[in-house]
PDB file of N, CA and C in Angstrom:
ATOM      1  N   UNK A   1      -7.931   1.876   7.270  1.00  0.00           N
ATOM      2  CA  UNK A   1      -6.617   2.011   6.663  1.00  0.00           C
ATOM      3  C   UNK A   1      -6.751   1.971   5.147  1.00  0.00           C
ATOM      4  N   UNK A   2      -5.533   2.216   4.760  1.00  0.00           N
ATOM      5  CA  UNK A   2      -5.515   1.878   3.205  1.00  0.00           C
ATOM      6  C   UNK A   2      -4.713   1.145   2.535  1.00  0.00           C
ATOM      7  N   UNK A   3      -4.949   0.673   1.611  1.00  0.00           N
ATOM      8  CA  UNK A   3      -4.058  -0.674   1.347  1.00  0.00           C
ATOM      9  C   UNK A   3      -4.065  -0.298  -0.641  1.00  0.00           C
ATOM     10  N   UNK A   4      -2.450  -0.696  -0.747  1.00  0.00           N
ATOM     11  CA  UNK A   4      -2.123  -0.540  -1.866  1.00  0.00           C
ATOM     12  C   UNK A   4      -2.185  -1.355  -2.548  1.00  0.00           C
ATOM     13  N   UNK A   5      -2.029  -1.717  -3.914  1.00  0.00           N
ATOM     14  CA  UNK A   5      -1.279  -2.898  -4.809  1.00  0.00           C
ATOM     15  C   UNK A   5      -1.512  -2.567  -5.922  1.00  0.00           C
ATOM     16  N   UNK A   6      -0.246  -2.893  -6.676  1.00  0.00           N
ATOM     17  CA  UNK A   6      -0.549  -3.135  -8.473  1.00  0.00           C
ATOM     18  C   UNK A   6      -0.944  -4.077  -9.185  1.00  0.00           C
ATOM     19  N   UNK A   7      -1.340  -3.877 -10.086  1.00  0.00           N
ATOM     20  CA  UNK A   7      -1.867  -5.461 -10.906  1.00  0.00           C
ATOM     21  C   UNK A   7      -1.425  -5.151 -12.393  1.00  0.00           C
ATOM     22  N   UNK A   8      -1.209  -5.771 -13.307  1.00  0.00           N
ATOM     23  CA  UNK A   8      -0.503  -6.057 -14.623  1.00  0.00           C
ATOM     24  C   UNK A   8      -1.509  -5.513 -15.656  1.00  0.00           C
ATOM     25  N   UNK A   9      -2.820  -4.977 -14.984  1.00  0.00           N
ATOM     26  CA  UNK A   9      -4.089  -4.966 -15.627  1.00  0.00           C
ATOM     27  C   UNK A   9      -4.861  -4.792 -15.470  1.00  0.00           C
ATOM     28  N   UNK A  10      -5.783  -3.584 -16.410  1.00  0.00           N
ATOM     29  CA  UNK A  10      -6.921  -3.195 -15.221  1.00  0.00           C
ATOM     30  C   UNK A  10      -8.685  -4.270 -15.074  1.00  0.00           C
ATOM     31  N   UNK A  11      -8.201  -5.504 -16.108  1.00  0.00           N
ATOM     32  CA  UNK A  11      -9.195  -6.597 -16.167  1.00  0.00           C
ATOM     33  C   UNK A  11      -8.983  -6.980 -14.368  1.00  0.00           C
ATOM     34  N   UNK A  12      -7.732  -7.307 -14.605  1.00  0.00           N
ATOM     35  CA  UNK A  12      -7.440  -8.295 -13.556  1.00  0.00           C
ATOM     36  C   UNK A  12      -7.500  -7.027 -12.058  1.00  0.00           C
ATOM     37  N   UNK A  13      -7.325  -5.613 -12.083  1.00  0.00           N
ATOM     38  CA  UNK A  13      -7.580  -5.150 -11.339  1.00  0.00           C
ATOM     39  C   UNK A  13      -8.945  -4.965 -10.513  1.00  0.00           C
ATOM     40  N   UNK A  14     -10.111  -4.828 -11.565  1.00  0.00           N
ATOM     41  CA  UNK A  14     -11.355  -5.032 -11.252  1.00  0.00           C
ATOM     42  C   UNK A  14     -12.024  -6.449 -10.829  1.00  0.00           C
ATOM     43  N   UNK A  15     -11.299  -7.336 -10.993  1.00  0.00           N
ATOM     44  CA  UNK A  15     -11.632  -8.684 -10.612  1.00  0.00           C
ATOM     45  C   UNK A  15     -11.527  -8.877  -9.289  1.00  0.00           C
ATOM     46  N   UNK A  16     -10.352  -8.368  -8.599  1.00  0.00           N
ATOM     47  CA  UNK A  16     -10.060  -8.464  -7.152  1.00  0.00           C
ATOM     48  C   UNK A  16     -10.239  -7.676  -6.349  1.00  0.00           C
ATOM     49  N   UNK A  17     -10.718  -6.318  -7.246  1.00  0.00           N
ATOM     50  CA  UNK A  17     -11.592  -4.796  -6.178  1.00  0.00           C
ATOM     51  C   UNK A  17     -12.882  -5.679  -6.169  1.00  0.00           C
ATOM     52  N   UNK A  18     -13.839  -6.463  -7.443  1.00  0.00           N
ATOM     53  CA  UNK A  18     -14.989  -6.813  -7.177  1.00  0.00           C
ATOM     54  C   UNK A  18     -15.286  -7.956  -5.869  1.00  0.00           C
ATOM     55  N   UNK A  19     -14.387  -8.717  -6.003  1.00  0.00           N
ATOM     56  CA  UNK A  19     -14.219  -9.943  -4.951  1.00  0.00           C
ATOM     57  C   UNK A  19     -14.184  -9.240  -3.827  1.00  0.00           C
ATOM     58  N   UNK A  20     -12.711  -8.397  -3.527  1.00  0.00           N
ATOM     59  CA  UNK A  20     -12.543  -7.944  -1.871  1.00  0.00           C
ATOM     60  C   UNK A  20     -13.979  -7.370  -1.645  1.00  0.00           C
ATOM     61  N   UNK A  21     -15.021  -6.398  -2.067  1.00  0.00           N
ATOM     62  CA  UNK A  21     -15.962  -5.587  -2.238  1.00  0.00           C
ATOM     63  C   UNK A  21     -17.239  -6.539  -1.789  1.00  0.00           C
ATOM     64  N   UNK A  22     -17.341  -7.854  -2.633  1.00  0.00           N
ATOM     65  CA  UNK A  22     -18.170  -8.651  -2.096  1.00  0.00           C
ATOM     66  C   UNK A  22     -17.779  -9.550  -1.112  1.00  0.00           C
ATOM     67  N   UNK A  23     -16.683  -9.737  -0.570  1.00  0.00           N
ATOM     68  CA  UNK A  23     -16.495 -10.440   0.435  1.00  0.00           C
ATOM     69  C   UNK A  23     -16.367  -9.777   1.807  1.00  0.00           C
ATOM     70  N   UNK A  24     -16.758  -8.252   1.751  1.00  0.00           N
ATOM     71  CA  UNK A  24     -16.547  -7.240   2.764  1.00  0.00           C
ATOM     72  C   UNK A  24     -15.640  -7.543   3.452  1.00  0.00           C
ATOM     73  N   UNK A  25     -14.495  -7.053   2.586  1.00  0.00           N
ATOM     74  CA  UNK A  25     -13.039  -7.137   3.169  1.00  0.00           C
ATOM     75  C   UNK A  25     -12.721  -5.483   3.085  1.00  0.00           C
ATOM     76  N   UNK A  26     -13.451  -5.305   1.987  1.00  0.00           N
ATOM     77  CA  UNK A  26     -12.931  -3.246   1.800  1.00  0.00           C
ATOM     78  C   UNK A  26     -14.139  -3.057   1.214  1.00  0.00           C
ATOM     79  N   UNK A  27     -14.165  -1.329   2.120  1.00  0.00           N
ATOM     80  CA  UNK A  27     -15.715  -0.979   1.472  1.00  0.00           C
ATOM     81  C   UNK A  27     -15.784  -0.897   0.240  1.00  0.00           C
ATOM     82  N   UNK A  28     -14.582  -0.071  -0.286  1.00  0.00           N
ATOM     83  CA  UNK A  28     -14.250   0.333  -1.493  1.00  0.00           C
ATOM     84  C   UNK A  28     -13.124   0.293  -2.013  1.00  0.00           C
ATOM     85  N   UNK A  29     -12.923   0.212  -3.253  1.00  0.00           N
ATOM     86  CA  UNK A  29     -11.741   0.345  -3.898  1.00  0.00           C
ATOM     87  C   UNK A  29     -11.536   1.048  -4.940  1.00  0.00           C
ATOM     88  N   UNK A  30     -10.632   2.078  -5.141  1.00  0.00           N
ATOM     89  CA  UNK A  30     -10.873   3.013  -6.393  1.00  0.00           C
ATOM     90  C   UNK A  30      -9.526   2.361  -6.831  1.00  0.00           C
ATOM     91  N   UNK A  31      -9.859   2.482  -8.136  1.00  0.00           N
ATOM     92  CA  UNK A  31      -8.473   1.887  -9.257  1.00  0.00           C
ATOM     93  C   UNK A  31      -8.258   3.453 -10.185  1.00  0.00           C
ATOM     94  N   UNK A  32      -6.790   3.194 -10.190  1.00  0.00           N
ATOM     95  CA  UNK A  32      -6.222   4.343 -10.997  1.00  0.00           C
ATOM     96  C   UNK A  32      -5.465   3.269 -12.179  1.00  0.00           C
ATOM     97  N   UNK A  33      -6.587   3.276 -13.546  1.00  0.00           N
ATOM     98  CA  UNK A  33      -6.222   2.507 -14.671  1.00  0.00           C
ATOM     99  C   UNK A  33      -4.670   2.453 -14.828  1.00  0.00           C
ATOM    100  N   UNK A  34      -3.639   3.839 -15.126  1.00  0.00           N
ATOM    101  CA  UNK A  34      -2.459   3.650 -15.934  1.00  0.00           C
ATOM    102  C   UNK A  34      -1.409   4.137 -14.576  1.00  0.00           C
ATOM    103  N   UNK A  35      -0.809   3.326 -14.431  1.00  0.00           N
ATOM    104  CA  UNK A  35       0.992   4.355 -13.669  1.00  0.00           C
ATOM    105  C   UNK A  35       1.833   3.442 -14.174  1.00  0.00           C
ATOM    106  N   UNK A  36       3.067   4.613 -14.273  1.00  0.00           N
ATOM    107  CA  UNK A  36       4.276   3.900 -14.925  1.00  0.00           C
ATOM    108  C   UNK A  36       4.852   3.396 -13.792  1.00  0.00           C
ATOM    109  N   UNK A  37       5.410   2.014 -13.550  1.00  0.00           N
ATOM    110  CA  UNK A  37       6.074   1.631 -12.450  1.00  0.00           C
ATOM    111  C   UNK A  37       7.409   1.201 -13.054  1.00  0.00           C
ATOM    112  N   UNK A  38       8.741   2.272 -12.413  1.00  0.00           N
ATOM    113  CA  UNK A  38      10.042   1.601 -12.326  1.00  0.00           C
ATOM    114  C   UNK A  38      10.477   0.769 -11.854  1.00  0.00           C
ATOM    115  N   UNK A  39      11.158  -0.282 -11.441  1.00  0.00           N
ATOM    116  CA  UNK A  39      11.827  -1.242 -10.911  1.00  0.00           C
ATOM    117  C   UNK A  39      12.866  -2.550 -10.753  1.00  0.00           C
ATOM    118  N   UNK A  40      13.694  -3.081 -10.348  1.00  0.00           N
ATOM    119  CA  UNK A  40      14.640  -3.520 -10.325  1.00  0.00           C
ATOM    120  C   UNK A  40      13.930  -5.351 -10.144  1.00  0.00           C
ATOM    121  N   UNK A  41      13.870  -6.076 -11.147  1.00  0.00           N
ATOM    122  CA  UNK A  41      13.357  -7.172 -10.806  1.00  0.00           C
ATOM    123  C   UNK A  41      14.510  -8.463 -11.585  1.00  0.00           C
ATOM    124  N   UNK A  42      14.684  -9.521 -11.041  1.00  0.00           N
ATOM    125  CA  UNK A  42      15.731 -10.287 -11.877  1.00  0.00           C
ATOM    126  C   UNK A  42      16.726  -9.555 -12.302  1.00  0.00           C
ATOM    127  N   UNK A  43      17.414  -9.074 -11.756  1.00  0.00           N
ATOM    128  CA  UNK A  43      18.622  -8.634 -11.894  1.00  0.00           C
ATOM    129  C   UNK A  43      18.737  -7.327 -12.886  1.00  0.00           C
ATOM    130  N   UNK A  44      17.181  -6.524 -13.301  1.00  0.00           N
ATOM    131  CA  UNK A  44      17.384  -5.726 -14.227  1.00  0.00           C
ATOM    132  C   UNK A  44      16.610  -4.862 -14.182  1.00  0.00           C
ATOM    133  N   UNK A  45      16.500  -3.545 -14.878  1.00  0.00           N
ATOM    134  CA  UNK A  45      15.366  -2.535 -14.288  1.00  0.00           C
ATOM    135  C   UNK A  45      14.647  -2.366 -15.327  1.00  0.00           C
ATOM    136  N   UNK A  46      13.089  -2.769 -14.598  1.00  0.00           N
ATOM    137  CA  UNK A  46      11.796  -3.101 -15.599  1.00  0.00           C
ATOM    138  C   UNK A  46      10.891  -1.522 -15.259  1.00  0.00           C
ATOM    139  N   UNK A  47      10.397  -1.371 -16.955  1.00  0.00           N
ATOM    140  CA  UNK A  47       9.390  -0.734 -16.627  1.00  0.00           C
ATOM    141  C   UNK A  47       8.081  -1.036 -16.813  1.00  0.00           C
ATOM    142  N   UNK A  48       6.995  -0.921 -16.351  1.00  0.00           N
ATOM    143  CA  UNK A  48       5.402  -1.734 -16.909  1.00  0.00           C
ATOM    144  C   UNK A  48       4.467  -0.448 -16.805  1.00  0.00           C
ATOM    145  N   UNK A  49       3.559  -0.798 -16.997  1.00  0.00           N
ATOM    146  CA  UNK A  49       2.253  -0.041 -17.118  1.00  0.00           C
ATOM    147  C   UNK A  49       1.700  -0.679 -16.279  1.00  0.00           C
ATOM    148  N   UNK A  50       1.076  -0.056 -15.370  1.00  0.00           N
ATOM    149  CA  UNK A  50       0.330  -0.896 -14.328  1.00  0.00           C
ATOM    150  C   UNK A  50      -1.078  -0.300 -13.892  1.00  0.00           C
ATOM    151  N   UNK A  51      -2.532  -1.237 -13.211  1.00  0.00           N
ATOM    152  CA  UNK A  51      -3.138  -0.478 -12.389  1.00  0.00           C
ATOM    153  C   UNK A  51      -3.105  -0.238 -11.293  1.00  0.00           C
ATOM    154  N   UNK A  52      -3.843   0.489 -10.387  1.00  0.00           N
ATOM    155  CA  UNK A  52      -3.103   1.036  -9.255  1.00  0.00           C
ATOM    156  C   UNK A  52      -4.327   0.675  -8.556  1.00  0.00           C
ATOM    157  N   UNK A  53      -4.701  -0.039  -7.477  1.00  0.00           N
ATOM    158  CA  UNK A  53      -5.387  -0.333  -6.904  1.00  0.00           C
ATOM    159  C   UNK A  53      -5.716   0.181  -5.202  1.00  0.00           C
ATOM    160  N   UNK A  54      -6.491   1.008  -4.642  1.00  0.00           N
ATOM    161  CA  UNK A  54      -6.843   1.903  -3.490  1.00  0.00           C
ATOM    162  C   UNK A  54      -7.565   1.155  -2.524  1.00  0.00           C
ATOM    163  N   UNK A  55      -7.319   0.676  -1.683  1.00  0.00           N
ATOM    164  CA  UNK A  55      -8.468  -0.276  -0.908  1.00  0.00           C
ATOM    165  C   UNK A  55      -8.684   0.371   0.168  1.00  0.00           C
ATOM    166  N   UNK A  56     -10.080   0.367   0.646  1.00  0.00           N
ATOM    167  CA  UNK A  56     -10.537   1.202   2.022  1.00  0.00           C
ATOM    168  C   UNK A  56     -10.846   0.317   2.823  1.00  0.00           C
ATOM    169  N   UNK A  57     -10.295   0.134   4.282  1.00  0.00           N
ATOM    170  CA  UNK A  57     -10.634  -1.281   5.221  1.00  0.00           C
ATOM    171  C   UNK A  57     -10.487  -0.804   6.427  1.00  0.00           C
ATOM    172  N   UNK A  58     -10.841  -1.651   7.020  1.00  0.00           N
ATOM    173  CA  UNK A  58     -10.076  -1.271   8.476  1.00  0.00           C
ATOM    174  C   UNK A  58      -8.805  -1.915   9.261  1.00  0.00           C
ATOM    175  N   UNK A  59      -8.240  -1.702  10.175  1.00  0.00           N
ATOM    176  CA  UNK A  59      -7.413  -2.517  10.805  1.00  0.00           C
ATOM    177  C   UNK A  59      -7.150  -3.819  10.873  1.00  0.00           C
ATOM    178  N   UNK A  60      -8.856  -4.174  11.428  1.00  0.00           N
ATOM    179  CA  UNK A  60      -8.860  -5.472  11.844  1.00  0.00           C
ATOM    180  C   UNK A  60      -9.376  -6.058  10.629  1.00  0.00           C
ATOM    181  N   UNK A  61      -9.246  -5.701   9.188  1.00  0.00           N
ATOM    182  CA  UNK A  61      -9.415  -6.744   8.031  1.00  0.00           C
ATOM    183  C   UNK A  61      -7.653  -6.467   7.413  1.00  0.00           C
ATOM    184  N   UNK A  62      -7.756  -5.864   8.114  1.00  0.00           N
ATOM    185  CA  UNK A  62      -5.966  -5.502   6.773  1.00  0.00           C
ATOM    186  C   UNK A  62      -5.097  -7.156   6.652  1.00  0.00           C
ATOM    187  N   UNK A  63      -5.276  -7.954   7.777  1.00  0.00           N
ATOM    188  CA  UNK A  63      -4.576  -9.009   7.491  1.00  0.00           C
ATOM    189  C   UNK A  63      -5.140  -9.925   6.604  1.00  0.00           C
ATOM    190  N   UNK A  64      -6.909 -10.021   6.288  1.00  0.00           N
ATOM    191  CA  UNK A  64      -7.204 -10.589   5.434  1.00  0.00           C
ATOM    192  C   UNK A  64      -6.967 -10.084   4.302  1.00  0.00           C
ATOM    193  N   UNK A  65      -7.573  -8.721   4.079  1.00  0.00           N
ATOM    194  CA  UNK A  65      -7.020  -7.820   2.481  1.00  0.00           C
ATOM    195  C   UNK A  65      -5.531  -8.631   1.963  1.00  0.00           C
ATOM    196  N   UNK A  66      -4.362  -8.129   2.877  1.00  0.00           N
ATOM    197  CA  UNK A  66      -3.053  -9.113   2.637  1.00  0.00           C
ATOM    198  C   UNK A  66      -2.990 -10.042   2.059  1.00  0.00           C
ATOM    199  N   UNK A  67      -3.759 -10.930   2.900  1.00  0.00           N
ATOM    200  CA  UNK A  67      -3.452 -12.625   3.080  1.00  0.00           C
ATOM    201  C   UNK A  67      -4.162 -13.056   1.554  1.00  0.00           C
ATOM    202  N   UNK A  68      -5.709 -12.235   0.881  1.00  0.00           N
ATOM    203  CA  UNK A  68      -6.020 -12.107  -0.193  1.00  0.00           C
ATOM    204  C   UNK A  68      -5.537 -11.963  -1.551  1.00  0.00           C
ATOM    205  N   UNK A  69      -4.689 -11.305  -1.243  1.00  0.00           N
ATOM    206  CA  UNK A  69      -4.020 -10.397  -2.275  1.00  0.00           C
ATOM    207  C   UNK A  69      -3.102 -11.523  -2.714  1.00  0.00           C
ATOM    208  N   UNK A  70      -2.281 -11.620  -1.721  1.00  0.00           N
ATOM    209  CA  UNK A  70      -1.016 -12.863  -1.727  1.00  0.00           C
ATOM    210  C   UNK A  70      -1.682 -14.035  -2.141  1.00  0.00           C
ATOM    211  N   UNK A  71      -2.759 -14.437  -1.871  1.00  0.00           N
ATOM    212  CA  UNK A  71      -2.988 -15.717  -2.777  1.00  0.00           C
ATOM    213  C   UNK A  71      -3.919 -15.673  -4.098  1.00  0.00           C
ATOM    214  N   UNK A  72      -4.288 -14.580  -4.173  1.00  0.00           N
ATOM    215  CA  UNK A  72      -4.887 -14.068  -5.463  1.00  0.00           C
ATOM    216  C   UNK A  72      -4.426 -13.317  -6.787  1.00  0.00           C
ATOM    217  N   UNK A  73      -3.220 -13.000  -6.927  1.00  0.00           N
ATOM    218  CA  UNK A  73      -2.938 -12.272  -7.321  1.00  0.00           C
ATOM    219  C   UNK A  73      -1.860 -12.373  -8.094  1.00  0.00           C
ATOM    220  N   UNK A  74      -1.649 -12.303  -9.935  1.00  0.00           N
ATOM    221  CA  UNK A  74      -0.849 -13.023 -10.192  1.00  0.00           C
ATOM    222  C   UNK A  74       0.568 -13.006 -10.112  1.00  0.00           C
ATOM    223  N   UNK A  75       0.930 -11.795  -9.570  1.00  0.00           N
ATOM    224  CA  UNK A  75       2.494 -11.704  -9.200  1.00  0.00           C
ATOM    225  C   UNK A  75       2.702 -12.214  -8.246  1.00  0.00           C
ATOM    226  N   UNK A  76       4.680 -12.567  -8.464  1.00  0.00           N
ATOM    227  CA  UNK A  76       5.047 -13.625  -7.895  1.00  0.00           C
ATOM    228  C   UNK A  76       5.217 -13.039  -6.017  1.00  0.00           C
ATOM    229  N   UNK A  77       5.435 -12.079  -6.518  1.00  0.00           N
ATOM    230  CA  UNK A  77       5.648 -11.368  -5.631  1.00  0.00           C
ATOM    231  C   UNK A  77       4.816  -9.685  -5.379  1.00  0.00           C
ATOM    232  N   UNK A  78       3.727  -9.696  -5.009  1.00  0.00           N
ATOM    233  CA  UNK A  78       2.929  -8.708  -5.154  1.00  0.00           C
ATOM    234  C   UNK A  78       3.248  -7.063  -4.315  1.00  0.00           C
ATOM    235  N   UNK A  79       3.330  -6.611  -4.457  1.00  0.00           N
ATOM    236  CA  UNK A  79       3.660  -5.300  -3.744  1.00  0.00           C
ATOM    237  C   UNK A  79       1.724  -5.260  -3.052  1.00  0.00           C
ATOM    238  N   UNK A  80       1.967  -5.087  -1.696  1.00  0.00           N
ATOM    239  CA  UNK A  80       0.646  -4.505  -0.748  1.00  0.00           C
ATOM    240  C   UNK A  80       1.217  -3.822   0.718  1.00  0.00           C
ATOM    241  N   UNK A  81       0.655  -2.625   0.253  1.00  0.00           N
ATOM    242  CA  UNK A  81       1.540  -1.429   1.043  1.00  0.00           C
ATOM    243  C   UNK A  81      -0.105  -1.225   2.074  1.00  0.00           C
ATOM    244  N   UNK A  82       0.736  -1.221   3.350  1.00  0.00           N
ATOM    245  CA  UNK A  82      -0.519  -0.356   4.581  1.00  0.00           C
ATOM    246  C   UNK A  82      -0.621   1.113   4.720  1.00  0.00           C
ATOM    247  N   UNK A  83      -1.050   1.980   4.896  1.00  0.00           N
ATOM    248  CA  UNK A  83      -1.454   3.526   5.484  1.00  0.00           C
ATOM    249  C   UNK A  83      -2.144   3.444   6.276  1.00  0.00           C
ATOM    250  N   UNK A  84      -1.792   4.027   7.582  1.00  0.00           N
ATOM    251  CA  UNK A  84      -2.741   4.256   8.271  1.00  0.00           C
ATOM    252  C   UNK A  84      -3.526   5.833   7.562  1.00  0.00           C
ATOM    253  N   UNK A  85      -4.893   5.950   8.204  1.00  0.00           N
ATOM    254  CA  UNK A  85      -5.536   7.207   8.352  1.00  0.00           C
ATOM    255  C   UNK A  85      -5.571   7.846   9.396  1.00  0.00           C
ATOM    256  N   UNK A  86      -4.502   8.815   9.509  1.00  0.00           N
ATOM    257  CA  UNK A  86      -4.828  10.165  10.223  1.00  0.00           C
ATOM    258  C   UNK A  86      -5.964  10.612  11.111  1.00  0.00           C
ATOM    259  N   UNK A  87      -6.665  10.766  10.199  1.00  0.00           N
ATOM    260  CA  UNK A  87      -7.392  11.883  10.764  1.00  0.00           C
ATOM    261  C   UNK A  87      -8.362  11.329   8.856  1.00  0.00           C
ATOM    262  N   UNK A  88     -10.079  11.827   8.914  1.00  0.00           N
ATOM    263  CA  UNK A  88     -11.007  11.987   7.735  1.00  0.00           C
ATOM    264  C   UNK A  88     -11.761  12.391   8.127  1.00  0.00           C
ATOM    265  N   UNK A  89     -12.819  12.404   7.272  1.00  0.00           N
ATOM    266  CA  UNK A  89     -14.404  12.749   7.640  1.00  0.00           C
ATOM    267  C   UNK A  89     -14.819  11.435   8.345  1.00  0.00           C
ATOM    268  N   UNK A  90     -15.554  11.895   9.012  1.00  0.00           N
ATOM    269  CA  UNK A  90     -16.165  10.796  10.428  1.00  0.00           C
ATOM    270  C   UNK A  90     -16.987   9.747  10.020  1.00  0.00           C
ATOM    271  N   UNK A  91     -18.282  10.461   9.613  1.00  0.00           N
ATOM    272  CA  UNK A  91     -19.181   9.717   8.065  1.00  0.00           C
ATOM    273  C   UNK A  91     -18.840   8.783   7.672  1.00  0.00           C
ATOM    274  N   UNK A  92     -17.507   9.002   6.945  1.00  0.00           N
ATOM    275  CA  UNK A  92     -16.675   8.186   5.584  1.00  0.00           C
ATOM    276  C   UNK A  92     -16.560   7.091   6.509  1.00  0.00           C
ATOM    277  N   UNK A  93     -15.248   7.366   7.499  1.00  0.00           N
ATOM    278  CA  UNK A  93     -15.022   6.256   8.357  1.00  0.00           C
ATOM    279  C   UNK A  93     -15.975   5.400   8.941  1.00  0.00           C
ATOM    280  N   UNK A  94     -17.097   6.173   9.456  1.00  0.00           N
ATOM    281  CA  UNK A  94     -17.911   5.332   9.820  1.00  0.00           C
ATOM    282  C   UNK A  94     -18.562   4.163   9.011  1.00  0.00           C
ATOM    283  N   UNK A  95     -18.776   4.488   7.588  1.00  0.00           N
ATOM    284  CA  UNK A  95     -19.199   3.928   6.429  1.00  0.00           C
ATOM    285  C   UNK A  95     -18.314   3.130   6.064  1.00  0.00           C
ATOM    286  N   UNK A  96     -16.929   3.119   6.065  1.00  0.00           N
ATOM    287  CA  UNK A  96     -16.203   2.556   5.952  1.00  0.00           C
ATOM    288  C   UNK A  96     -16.143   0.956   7.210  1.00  0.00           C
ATOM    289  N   UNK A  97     -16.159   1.439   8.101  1.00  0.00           N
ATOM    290  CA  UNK A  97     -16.331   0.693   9.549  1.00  0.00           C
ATOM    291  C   UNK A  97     -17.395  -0.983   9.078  1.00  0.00           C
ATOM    292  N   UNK A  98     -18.919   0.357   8.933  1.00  0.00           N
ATOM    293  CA  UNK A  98     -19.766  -0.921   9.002  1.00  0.00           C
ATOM    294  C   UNK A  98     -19.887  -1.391   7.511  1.00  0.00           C
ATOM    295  N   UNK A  99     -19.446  -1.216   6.887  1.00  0.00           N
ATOM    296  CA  UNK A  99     -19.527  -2.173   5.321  1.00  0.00           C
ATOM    297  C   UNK A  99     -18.470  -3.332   5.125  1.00  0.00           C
ATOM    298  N   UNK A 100     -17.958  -3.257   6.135  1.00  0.00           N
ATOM    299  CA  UNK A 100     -16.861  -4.715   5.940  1.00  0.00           C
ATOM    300  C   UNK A 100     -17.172  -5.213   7.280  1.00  0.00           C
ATOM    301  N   UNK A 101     -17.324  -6.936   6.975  1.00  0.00           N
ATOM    302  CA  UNK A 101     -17.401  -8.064   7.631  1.00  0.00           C
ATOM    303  C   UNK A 101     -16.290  -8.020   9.338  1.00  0.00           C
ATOM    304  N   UNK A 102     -16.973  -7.422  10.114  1.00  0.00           N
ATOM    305  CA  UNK A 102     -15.922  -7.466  11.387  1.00  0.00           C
ATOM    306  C   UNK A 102     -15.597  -8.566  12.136  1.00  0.00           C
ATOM    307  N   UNK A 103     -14.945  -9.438  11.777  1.00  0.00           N
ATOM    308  CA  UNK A 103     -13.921 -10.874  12.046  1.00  0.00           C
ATOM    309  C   UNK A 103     -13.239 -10.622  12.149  1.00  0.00           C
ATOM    310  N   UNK A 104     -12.546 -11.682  13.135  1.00  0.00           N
ATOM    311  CA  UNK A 104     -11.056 -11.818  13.052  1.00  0.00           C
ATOM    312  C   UNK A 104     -10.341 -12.056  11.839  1.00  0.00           C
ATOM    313  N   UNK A 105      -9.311 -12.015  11.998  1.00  0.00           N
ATOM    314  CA  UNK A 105      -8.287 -12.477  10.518  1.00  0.00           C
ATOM    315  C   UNK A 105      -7.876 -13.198  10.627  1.00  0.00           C
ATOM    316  N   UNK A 106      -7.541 -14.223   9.689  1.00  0.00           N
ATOM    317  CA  UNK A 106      -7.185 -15.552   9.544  1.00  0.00           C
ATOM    318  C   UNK A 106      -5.907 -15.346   9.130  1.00  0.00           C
ATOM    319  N   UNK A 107      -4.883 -16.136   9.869  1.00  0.00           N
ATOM    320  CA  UNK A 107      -3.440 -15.949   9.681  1.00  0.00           C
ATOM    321  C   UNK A 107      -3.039 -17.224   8.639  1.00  0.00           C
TER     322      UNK A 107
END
């Protein structure tokens, strides 16, 4: 699957692609340095500069990726969006498969 999130920064973005990466939670993570994010927060509509963070995992880590994110991460409230995958190259997936730690998830 794929798993979203923003971060305030692309320091702080690479800090938590490097962690998930060594803790084989996601094979990979590609960061997209700049997006403008609109939004309605405290009663008012904010705009930020944000990084954009891509995580590659599987199913059965997506609840840790989550559960990660949420306690790592300095917003109060973090945006972490799921995708499933369709359909890819087989390869990829497969590579994807065996490079993360296959455990259960800790709720």
């Amino acid at each position: 699957i794929i798993i979203l999130t923003t971060c305030p920064s692309m320091e702080i973005a690479k800090n938590l692609s490097t962690s998930l990466v060594t803790k084989k939670l996601a094979a990979c993570v590609s960061i997209i340095p700049k997006v403008l994010s609109i939004f309605f927060w405290n009663g008012k509509i904010v705009e930020d500069t944000e990084a954009l963070m891509v995580m590659k995992t599987t199913q059965l880590m997506a609840k840790n990726v989550i559960n990660f994110i949420k306690t790592s991460h300095p917003y109060d409230v973090p945006e972490v969006l799921t995708l499933a995958i369709k359909d890819g190259n087989s390869e990829y997936m497969k590579w994807i498969h065996d490079s993360v730690e296959m455990k259960s998830p800790k709720n």
